[in-house]
N, C-alpha and C. Protein backbone atom coordinates (compact mmCIF):
# COMPACT_ATOMS: atom_id res chain seq x y z
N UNK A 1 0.85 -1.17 0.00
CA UNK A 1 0.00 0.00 0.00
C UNK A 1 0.89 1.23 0.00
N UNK A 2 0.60 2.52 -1.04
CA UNK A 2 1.48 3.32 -0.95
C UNK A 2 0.71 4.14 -0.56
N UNK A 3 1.04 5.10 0.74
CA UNK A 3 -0.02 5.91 1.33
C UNK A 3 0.17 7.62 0.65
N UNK A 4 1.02 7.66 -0.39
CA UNK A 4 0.70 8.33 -1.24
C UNK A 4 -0.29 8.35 -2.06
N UNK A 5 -0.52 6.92 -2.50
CA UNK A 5 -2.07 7.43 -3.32
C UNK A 5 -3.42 7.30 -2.54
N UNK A 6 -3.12 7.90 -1.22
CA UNK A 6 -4.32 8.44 -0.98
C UNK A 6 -4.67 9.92 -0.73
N UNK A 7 -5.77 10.02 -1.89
CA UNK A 7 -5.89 11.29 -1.84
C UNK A 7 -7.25 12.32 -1.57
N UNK A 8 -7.33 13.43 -1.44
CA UNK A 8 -8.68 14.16 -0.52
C UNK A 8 -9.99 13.98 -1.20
N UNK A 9 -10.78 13.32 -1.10
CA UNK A 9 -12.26 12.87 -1.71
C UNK A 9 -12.38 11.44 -2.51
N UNK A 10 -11.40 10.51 -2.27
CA UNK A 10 -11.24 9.33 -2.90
C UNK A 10 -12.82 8.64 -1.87
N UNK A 11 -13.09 7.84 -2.58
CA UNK A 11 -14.13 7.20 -1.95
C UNK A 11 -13.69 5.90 -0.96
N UNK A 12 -14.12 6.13 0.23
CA UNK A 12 -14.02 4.66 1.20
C UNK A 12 -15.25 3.48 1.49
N UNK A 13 -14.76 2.40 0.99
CA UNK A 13 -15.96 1.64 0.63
C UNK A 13 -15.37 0.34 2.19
N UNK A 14 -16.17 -0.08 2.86
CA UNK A 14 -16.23 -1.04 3.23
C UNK A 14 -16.06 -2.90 2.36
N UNK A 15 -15.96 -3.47 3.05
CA UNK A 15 -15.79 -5.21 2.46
C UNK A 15 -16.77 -5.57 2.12
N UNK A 16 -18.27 -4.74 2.71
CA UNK A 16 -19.89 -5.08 2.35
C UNK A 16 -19.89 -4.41 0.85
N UNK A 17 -18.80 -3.64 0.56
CA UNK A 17 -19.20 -2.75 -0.70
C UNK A 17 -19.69 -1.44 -0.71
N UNK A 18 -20.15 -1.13 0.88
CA UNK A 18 -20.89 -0.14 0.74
C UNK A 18 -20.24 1.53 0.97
N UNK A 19 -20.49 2.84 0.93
CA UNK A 19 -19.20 3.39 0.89
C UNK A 19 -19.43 4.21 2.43
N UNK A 20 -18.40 3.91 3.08
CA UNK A 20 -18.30 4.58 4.04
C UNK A 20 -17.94 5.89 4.72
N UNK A 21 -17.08 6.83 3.49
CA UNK A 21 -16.84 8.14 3.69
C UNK A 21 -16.27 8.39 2.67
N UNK A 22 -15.58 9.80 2.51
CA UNK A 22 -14.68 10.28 1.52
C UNK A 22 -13.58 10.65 2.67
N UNK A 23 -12.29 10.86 1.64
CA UNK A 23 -11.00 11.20 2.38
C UNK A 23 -11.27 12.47 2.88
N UNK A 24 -10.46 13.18 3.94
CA UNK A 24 -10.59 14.41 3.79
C UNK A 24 -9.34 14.32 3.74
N UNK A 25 -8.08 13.98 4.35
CA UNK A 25 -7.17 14.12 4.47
C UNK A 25 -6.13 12.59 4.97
N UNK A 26 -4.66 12.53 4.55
CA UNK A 26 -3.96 10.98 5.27
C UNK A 26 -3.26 12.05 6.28
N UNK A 27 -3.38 11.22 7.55
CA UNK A 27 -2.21 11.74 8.95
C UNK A 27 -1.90 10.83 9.49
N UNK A 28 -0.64 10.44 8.98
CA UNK A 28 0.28 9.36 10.07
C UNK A 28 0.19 8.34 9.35
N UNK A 29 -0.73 7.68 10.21
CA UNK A 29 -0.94 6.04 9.58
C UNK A 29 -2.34 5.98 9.66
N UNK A 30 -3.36 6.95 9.35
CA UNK A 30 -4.57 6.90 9.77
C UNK A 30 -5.55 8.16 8.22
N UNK A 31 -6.50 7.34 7.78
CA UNK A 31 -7.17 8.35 7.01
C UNK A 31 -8.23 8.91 7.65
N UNK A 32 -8.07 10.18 7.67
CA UNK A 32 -9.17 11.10 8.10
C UNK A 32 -10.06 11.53 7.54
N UNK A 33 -11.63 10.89 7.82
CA UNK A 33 -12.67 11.14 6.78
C UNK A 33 -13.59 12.18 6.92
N UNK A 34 -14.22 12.97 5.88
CA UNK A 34 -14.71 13.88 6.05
C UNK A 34 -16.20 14.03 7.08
N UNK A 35 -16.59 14.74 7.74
CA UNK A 35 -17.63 15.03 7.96
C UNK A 35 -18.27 15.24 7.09
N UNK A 36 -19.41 14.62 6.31
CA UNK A 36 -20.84 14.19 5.25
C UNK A 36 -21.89 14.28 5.60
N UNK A 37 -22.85 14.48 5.06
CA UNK A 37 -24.27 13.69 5.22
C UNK A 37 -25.02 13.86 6.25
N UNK A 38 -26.15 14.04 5.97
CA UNK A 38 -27.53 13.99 6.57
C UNK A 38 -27.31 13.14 8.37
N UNK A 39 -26.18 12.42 8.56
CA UNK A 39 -26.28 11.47 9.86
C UNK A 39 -25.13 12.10 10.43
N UNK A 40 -24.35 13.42 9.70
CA UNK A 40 -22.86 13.35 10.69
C UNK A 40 -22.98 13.72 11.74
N UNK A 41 -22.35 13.30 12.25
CA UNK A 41 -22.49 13.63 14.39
C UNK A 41 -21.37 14.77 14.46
N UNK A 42 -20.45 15.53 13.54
CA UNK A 42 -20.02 16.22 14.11
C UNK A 42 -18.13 15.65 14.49
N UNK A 43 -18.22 14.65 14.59
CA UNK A 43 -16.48 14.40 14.73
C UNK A 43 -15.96 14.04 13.48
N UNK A 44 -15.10 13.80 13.79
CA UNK A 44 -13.93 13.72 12.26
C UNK A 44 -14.05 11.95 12.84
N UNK A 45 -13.96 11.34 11.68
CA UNK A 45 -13.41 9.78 11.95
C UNK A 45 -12.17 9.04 11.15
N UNK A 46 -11.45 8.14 12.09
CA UNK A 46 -9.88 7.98 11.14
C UNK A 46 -10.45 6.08 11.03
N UNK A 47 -9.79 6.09 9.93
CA UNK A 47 -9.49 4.63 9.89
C UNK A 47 -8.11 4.70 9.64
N UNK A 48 -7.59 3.48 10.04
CA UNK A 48 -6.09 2.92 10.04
C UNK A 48 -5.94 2.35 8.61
N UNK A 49 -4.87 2.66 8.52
CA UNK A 49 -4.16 2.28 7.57
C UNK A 49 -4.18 0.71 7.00
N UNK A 50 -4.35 -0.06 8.62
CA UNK A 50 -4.28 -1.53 8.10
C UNK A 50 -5.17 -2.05 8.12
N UNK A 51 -6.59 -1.23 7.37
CA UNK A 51 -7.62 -1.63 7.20
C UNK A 51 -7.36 -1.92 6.03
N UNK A 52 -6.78 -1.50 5.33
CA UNK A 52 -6.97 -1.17 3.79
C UNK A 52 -6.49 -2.29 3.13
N UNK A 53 -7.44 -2.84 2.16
CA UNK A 53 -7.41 -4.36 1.80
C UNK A 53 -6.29 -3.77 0.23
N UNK A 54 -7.19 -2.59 -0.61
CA UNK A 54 -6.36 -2.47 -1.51
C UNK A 54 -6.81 -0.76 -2.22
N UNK A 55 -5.97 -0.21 -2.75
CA UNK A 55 -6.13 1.18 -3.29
C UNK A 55 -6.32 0.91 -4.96
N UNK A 56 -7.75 1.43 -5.43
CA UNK A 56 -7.99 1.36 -6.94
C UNK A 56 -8.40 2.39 -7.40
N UNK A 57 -7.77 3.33 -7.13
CA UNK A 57 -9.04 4.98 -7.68
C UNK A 57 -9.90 5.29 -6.45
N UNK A 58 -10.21 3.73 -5.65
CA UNK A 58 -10.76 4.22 -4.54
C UNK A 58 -10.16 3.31 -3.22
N UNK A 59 -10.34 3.44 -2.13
CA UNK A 59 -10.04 2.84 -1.07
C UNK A 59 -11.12 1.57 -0.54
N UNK A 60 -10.69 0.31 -0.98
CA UNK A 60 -11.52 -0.74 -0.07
C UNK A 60 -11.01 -1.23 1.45
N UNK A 61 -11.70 -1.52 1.89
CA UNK A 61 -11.39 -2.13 3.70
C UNK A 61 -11.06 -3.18 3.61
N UNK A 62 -10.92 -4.15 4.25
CA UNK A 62 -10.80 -5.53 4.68
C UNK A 62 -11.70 -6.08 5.69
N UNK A 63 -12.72 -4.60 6.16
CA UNK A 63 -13.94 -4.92 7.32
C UNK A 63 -14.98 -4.35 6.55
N UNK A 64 -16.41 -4.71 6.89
CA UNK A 64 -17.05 -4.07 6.87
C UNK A 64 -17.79 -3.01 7.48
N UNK A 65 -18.36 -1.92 6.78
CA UNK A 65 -18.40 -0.67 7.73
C UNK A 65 -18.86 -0.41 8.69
N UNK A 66 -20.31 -1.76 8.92
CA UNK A 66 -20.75 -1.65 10.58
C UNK A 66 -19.32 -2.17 11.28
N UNK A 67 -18.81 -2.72 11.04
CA UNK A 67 -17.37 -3.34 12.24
C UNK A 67 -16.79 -1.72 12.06
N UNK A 68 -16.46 -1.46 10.91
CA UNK A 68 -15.76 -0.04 10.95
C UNK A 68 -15.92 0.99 12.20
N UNK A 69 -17.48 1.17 11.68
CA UNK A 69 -17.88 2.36 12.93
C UNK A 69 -18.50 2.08 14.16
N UNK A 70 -18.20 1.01 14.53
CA UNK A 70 -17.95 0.67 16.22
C UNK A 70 -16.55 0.79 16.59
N UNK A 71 -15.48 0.33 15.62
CA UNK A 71 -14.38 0.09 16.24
C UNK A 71 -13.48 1.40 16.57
N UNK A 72 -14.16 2.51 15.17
CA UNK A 72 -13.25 4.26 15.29
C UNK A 72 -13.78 4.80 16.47
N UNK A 73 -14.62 4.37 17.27
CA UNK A 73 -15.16 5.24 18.54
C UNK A 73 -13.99 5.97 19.31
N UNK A 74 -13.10 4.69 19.25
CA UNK A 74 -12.14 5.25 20.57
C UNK A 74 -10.95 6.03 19.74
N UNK A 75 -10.77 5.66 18.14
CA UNK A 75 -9.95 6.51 17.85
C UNK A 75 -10.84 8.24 17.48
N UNK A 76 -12.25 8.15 17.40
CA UNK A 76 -12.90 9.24 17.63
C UNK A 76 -12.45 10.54 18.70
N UNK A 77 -12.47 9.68 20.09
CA UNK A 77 -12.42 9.89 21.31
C UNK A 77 -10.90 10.60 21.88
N UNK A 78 -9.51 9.79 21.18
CA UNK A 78 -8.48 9.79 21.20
C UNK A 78 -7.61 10.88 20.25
N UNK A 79 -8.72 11.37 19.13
CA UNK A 79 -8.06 12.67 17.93
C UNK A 79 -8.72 13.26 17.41
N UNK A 80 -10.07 12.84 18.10
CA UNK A 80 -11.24 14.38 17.90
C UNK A 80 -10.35 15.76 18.14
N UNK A 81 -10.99 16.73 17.41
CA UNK A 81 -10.34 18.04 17.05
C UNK A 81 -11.43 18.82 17.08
């Protein structure tokens, strides 16, 4: 995975297929997804890096996105801004 090609509005799709955010930004080892949509609560959410099954134009997981967004809580909690 080259964490160069990730870049700001690439689409993040879960392992269900379904899409789980856009980029806003990569920091560290973690992609930071935008605040979206009709449901956003307001925090920024990161997924890790070693979620990432593979980079094609867009970003797929290796989880799916309900596992996703239980598991960013605490990185929610830990780099909320």
């Amino acid at each position: 995975m080259n964490a160069q090609s990730i870049l700001p509005g690439m689409a993040v799709f879960g392992s269900c297929g379904n899409l789980l955010g856009t980029v806003d930004h990569f920091e560290d080892d973690m992609i930071k997804l935008r605040r979206t949509g009709p449901g956003a609560d307001g925090l920024h959410h990161f997924v890790p890096v070693d979620w990432i099954q593979r980079i094609d134009g867009e970003i797929h997981l290796n989880l799916d996105c309900n596992y996703a967004r239980q598991e960013w809580e605490t990185e929610v909690a830990a780099r909320s801004d």
